[in-house]
N, C-alpha and C. Protein backbone atom coordinates (compact mmCIF):
# COMPACT_ATOMS: atom_id res chain seq x y z
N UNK A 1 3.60 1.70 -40.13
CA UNK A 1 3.31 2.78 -39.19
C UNK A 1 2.86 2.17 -37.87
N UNK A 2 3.50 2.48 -36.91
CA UNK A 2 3.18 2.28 -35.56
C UNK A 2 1.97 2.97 -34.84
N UNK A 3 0.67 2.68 -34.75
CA UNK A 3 -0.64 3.43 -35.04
C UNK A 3 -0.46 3.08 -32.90
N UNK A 4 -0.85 3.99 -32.46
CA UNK A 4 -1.78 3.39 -30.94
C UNK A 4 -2.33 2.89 -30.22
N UNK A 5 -2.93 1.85 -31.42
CA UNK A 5 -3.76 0.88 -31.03
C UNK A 5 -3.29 -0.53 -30.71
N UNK A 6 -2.14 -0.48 -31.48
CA UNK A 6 -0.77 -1.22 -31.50
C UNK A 6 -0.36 -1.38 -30.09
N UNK A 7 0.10 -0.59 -29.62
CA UNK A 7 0.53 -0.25 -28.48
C UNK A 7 0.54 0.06 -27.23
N UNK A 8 -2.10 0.05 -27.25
CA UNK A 8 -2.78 -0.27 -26.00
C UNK A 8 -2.27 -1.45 -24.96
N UNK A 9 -1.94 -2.69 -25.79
CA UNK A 9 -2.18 -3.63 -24.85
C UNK A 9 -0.90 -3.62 -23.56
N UNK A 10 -0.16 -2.61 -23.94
CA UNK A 10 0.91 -2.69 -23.02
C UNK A 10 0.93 -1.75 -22.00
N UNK A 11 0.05 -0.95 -22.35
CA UNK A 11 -0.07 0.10 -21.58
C UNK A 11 -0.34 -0.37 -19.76
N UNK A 12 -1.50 -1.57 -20.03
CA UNK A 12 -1.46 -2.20 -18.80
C UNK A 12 -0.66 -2.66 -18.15
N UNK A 13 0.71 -3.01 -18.85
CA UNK A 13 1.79 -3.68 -17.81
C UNK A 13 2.56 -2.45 -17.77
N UNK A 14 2.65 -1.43 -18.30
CA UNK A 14 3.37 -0.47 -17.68
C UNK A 14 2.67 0.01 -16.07
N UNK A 15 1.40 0.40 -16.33
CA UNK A 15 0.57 0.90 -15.29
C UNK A 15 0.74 -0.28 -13.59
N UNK A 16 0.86 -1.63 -14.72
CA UNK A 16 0.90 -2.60 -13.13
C UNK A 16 2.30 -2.21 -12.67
N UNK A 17 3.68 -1.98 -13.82
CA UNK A 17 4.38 -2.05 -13.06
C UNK A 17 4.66 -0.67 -12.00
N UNK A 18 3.86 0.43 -12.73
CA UNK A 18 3.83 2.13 -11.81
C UNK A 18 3.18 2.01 -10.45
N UNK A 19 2.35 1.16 -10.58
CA UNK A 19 1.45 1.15 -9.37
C UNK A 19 2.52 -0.21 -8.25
N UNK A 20 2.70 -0.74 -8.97
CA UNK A 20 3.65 -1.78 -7.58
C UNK A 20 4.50 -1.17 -7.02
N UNK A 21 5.18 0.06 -7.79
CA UNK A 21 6.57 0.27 -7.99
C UNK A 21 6.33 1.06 -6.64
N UNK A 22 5.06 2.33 -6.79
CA UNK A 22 4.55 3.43 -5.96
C UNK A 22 4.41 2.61 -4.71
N UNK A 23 3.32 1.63 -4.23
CA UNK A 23 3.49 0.22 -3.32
C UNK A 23 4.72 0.09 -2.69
N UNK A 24 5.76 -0.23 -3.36
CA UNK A 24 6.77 -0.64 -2.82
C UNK A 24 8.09 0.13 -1.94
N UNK A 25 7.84 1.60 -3.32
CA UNK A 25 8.60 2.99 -2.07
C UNK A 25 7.63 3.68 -2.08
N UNK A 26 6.27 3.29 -1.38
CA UNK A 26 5.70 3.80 -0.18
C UNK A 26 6.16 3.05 1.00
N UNK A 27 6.29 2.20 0.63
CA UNK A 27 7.00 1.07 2.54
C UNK A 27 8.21 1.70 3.40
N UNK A 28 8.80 2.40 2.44
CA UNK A 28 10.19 3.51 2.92
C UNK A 28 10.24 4.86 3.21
N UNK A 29 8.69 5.36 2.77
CA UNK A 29 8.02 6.45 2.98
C UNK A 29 6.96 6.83 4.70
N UNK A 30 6.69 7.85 5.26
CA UNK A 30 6.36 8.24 6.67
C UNK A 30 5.09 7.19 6.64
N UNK A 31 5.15 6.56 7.48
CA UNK A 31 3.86 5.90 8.08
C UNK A 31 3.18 6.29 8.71
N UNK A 32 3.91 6.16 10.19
CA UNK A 32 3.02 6.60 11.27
C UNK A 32 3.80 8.11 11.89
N UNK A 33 3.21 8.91 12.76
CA UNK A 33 3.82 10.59 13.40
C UNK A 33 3.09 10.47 14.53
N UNK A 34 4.11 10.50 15.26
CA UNK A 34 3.81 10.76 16.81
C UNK A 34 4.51 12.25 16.97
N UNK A 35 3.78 13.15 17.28
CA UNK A 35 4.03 14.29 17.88
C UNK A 35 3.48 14.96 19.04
N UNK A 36 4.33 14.95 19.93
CA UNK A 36 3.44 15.75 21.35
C UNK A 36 4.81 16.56 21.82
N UNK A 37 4.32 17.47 22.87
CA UNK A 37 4.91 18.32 23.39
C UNK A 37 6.63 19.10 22.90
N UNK A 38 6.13 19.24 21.65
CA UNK A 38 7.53 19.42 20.47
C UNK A 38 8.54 18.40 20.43
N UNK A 39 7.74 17.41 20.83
CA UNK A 39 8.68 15.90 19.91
C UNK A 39 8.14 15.23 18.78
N UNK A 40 8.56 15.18 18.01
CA UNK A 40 7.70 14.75 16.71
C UNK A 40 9.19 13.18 16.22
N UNK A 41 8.37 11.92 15.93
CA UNK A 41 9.36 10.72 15.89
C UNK A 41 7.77 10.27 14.51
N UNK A 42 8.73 10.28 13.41
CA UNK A 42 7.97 9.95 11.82
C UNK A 42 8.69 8.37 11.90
N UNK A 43 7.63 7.12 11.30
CA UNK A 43 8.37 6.16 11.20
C UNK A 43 7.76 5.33 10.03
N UNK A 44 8.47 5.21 9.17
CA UNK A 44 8.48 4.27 7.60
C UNK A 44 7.31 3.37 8.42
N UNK A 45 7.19 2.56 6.80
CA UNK A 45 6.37 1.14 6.98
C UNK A 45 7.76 0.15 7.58
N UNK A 46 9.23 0.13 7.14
CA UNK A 46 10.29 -0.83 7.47
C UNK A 46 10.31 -0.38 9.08
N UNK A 47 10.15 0.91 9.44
CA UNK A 47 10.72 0.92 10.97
C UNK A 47 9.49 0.83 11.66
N UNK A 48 8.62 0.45 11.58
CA UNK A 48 6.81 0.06 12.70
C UNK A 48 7.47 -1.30 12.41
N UNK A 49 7.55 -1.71 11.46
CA UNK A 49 7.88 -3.11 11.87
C UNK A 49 8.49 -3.75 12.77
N UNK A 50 9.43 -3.30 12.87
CA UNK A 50 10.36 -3.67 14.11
C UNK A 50 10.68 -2.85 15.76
N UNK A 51 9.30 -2.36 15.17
CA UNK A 51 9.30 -1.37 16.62
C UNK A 51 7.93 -2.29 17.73
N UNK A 52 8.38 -2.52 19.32
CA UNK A 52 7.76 -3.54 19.54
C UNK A 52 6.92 -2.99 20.59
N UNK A 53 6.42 -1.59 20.48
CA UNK A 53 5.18 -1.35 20.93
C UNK A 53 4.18 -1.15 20.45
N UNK A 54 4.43 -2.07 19.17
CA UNK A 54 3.43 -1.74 18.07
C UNK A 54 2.80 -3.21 18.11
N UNK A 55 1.33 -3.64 17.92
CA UNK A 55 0.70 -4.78 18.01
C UNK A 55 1.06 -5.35 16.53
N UNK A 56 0.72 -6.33 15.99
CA UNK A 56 0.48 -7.13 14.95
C UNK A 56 -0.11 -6.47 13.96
N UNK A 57 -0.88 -5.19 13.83
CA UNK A 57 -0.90 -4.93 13.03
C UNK A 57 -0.08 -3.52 12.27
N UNK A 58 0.93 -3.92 12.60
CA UNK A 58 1.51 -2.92 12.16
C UNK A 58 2.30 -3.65 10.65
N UNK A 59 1.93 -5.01 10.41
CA UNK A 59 2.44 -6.06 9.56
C UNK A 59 1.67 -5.42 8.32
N UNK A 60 0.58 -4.85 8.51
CA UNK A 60 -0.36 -4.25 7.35
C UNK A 60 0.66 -3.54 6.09
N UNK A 61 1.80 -2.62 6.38
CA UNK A 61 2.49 -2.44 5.02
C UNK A 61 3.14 -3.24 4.63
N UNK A 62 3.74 -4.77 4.97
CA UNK A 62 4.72 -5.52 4.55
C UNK A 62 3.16 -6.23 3.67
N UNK A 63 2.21 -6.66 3.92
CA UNK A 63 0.48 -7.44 3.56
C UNK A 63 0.98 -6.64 2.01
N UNK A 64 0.85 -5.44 2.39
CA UNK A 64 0.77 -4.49 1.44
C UNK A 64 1.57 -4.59 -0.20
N UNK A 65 2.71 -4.47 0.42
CA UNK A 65 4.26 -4.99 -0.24
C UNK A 65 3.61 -6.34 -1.42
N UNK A 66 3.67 -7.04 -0.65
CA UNK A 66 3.79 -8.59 -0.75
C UNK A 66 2.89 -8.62 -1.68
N UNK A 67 1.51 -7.93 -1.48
CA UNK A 67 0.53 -8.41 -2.83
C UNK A 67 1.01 -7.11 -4.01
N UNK A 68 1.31 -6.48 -3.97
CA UNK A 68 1.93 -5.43 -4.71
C UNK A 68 3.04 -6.09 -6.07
N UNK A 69 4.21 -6.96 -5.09
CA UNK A 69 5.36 -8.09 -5.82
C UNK A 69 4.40 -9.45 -6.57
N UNK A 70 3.39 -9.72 -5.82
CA UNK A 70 2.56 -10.10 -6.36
C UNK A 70 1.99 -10.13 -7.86
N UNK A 71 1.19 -8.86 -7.36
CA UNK A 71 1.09 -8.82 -8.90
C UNK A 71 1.27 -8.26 -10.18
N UNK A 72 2.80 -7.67 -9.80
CA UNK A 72 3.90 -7.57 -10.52
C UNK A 72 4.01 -8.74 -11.39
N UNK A 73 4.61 -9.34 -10.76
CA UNK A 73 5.15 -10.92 -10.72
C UNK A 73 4.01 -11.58 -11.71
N UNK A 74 3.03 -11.55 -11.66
CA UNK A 74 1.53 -12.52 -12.49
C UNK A 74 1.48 -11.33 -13.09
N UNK A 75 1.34 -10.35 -13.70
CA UNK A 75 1.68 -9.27 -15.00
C UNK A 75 2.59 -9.65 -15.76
N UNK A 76 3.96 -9.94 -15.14
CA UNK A 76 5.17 -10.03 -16.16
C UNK A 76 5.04 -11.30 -16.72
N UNK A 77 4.72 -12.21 -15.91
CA UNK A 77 4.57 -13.94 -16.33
C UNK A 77 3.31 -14.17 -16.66
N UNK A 78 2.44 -13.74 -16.89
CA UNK A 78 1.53 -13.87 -17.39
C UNK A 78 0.98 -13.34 -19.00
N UNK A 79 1.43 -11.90 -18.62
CA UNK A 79 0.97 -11.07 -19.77
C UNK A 79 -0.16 -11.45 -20.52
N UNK A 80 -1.57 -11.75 -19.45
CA UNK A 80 -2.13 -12.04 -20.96
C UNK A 80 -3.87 -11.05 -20.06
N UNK A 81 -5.00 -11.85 -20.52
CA UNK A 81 -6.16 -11.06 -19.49
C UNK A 81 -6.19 -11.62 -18.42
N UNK A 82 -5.37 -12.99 -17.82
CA UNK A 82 -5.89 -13.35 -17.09
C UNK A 82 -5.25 -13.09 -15.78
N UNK A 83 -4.31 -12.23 -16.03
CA UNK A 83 -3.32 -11.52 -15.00
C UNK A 83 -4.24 -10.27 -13.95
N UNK A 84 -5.14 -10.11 -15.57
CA UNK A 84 -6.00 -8.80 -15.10
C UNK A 84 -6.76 -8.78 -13.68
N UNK A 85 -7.58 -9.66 -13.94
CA UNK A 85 -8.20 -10.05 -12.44
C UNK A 85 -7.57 -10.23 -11.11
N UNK A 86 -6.53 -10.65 -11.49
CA UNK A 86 -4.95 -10.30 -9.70
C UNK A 86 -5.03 -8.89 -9.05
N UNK A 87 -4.24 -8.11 -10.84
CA UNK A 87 -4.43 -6.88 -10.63
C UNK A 87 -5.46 -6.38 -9.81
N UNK A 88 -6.65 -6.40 -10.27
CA UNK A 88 -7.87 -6.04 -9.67
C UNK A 88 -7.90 -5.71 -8.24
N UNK A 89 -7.89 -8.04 -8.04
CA UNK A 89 -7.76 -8.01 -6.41
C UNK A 89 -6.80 -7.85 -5.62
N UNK A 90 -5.45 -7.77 -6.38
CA UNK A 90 -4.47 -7.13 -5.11
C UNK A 90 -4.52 -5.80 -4.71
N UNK A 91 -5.11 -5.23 -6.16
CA UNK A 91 -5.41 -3.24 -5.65
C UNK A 91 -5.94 -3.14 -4.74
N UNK A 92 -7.06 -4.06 -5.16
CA UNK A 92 -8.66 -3.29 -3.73
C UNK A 92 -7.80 -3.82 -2.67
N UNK A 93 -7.30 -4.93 -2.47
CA UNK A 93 -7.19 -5.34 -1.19
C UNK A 93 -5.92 -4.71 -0.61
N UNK A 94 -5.02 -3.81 -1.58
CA UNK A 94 -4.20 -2.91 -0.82
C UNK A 94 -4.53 -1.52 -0.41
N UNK A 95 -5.96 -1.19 -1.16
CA UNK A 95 -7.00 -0.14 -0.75
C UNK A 95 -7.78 -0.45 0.51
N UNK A 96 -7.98 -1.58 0.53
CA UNK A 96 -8.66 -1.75 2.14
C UNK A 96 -7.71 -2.21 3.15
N UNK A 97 -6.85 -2.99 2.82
CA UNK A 97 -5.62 -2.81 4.10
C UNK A 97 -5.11 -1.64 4.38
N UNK A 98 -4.61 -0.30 3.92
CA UNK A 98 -4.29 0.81 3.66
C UNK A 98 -5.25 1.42 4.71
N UNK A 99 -6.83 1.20 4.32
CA UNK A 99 -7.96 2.46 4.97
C UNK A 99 -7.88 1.81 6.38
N UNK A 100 -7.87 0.24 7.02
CA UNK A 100 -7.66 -0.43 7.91
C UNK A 100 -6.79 0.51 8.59
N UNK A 101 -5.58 0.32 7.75
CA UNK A 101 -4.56 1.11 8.82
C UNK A 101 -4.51 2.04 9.35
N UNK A 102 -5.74 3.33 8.61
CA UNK A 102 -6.23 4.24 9.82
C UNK A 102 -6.63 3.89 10.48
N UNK A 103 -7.76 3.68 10.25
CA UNK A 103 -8.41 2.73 11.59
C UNK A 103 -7.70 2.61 12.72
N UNK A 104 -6.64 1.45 12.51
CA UNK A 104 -6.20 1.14 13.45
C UNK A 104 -5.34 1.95 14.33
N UNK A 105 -4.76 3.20 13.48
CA UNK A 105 -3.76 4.32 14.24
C UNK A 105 -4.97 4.85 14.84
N UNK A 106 -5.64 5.10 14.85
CA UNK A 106 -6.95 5.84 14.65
C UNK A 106 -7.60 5.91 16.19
N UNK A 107 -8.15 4.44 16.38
CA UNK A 107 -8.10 4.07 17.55
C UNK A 107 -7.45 3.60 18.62
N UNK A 108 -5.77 3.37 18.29
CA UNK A 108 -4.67 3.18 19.08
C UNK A 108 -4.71 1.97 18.86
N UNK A 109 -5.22 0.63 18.23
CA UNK A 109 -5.49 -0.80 17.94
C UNK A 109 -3.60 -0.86 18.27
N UNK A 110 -2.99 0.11 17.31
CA UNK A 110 -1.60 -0.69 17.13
C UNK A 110 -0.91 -0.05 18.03
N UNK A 111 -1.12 0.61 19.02
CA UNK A 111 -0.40 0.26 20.31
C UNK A 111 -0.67 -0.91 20.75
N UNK A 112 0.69 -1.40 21.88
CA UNK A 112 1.13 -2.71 22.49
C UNK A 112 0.55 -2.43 24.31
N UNK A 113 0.72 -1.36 24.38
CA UNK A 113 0.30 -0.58 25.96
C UNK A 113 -0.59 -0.84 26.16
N UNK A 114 -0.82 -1.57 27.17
CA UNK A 114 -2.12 -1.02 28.30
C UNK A 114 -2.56 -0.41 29.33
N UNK A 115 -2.48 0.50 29.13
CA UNK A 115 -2.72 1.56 30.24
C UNK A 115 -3.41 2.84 30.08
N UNK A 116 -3.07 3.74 30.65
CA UNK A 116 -3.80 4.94 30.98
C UNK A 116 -3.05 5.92 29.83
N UNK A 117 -1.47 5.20 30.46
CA UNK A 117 -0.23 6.15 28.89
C UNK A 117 -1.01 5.68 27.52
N UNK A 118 -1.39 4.70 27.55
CA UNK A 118 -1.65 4.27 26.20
C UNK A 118 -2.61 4.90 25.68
N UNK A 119 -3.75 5.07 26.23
CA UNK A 119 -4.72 6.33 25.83
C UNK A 119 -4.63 7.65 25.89
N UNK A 120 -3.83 7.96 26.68
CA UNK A 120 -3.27 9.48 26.22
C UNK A 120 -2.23 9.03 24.67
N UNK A 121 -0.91 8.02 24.55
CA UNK A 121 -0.47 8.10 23.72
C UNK A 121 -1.65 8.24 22.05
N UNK A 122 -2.39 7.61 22.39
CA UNK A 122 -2.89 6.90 20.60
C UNK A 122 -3.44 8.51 20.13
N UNK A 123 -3.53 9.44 21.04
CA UNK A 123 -4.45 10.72 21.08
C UNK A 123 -3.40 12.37 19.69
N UNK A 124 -2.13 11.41 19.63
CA UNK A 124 -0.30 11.72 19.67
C UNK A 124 -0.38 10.84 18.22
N UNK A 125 -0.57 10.29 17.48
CA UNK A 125 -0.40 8.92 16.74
C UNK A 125 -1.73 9.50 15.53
N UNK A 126 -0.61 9.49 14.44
CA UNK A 126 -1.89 9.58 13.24
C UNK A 126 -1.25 8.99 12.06
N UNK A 127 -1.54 8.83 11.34
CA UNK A 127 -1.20 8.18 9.73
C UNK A 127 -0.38 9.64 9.17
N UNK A 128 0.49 8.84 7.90
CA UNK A 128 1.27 10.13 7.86
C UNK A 128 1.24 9.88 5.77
N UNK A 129 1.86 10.20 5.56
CA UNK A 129 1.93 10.20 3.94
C UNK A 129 1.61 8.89 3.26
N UNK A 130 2.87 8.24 3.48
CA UNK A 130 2.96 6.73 2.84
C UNK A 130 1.77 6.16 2.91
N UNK A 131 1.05 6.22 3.69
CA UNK A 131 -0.92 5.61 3.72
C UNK A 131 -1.01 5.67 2.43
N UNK A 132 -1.06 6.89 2.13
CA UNK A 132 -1.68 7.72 1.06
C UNK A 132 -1.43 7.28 -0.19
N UNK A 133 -0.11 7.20 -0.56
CA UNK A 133 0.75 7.27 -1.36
C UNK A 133 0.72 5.24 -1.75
N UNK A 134 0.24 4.77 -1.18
CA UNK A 134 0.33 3.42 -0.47
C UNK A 134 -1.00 3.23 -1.50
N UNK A 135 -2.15 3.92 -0.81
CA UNK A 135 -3.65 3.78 -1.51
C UNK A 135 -3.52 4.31 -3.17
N UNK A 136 -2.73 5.34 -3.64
CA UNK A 136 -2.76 5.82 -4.79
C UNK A 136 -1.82 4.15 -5.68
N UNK A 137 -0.88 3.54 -4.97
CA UNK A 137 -0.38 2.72 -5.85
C UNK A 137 -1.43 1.49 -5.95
N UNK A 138 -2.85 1.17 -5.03
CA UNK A 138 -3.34 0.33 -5.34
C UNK A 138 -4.33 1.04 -6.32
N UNK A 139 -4.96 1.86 -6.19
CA UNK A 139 -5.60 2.53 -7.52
C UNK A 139 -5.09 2.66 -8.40
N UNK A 140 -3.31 2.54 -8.79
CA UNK A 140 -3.01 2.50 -10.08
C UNK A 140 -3.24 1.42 -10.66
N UNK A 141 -2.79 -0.12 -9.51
CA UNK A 141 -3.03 -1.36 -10.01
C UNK A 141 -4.56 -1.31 -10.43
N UNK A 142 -6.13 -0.87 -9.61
CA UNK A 142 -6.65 -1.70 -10.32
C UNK A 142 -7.19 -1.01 -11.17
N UNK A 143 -6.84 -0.06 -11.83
CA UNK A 143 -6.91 0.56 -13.14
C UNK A 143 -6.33 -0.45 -13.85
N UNK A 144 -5.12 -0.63 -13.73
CA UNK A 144 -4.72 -1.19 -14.77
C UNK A 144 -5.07 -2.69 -15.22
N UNK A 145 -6.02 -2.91 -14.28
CA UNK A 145 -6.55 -4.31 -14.51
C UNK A 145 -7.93 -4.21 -15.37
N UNK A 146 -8.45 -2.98 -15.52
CA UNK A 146 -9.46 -2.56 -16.53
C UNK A 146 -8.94 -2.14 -17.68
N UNK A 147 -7.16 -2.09 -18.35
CA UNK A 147 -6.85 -1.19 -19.33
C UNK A 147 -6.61 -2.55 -19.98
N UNK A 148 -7.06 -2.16 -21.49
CA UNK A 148 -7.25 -3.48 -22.66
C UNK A 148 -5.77 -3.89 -22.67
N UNK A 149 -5.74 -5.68 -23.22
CA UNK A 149 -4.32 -5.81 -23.23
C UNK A 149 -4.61 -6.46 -24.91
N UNK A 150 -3.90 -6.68 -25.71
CA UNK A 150 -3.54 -7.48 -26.85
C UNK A 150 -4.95 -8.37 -27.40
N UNK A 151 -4.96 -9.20 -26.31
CA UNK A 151 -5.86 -10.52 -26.58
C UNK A 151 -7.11 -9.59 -26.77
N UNK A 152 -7.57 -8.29 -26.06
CA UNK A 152 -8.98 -7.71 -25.79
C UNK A 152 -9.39 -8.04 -27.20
């Protein structure tokens, strides 16, 4: 009989791989929304990237990505507790790069402008879904770095 208990320790690598997965199409999901005077221009984590009035930190969802494949990657090759602790720290730290990135829309940080436009623009400029959706896939990871595996 295949009892549940059987079948805890995996539960964690499913969860790492739900939470990377969420991570990863959030990057293809609305980032940033500029809307003023009935123009509204929504742009992914892939298109801030390559948009070049955006400062350096607009690199924050690829940060994101990257520790996400991460620790995917040390889950599958690892499989054991000691994967757990990655998990952990790639979550939080895609939970605080994530809250950063308001911030930074927040106060216009990731405008490239300096000027007078530029402070009227950042006023136009807010975080849009994918943040969100971005923060929920690092809370899946570091759940799943607290869910028992085999060895527990």
């Amino acid at each position: 009989m295949n009892c549940p208990a059987n079948n805890s320790g995996v539960l964690w690598l499913v969860a790492t791989v739900i939470g990377a997965l969420i991570v990863i199409v959030s990057f293809f999901l609305a980032y940033v929304n500029f809307s003023a005077l009935g123009y509204t221009e929504v742009q992914s984590g892939l298109d801030i990237i390559s948009n070049e009035n955006l400062t350096s930190w607009k690199y924050l969802p690829v940060v994101a990505v990257v520790l996400a494949v991460i620790a995917l990657l040390v889950a599958v090759i690892r499989k054991n507790t000691g994967a757990k602790g990655v998990l952990v720290a790639t979550g939080l730290l895609i939970i605080i790069l994530s809250v950063a990135f308001f911030f930074v829309v927040d106060n216009g940080s990731i405008l490239d402008i300096h000027s007078k436009l530029a402070e009227i623009l950042k006023g136009f400029m807010k975080v849009d879904y994918g943040v969100y959706v971005t923060i929920i896939g690092g809370i899946v990871l570091v759940i799943a770095g607290f869910l028992p595996t085999k060895s527990n």
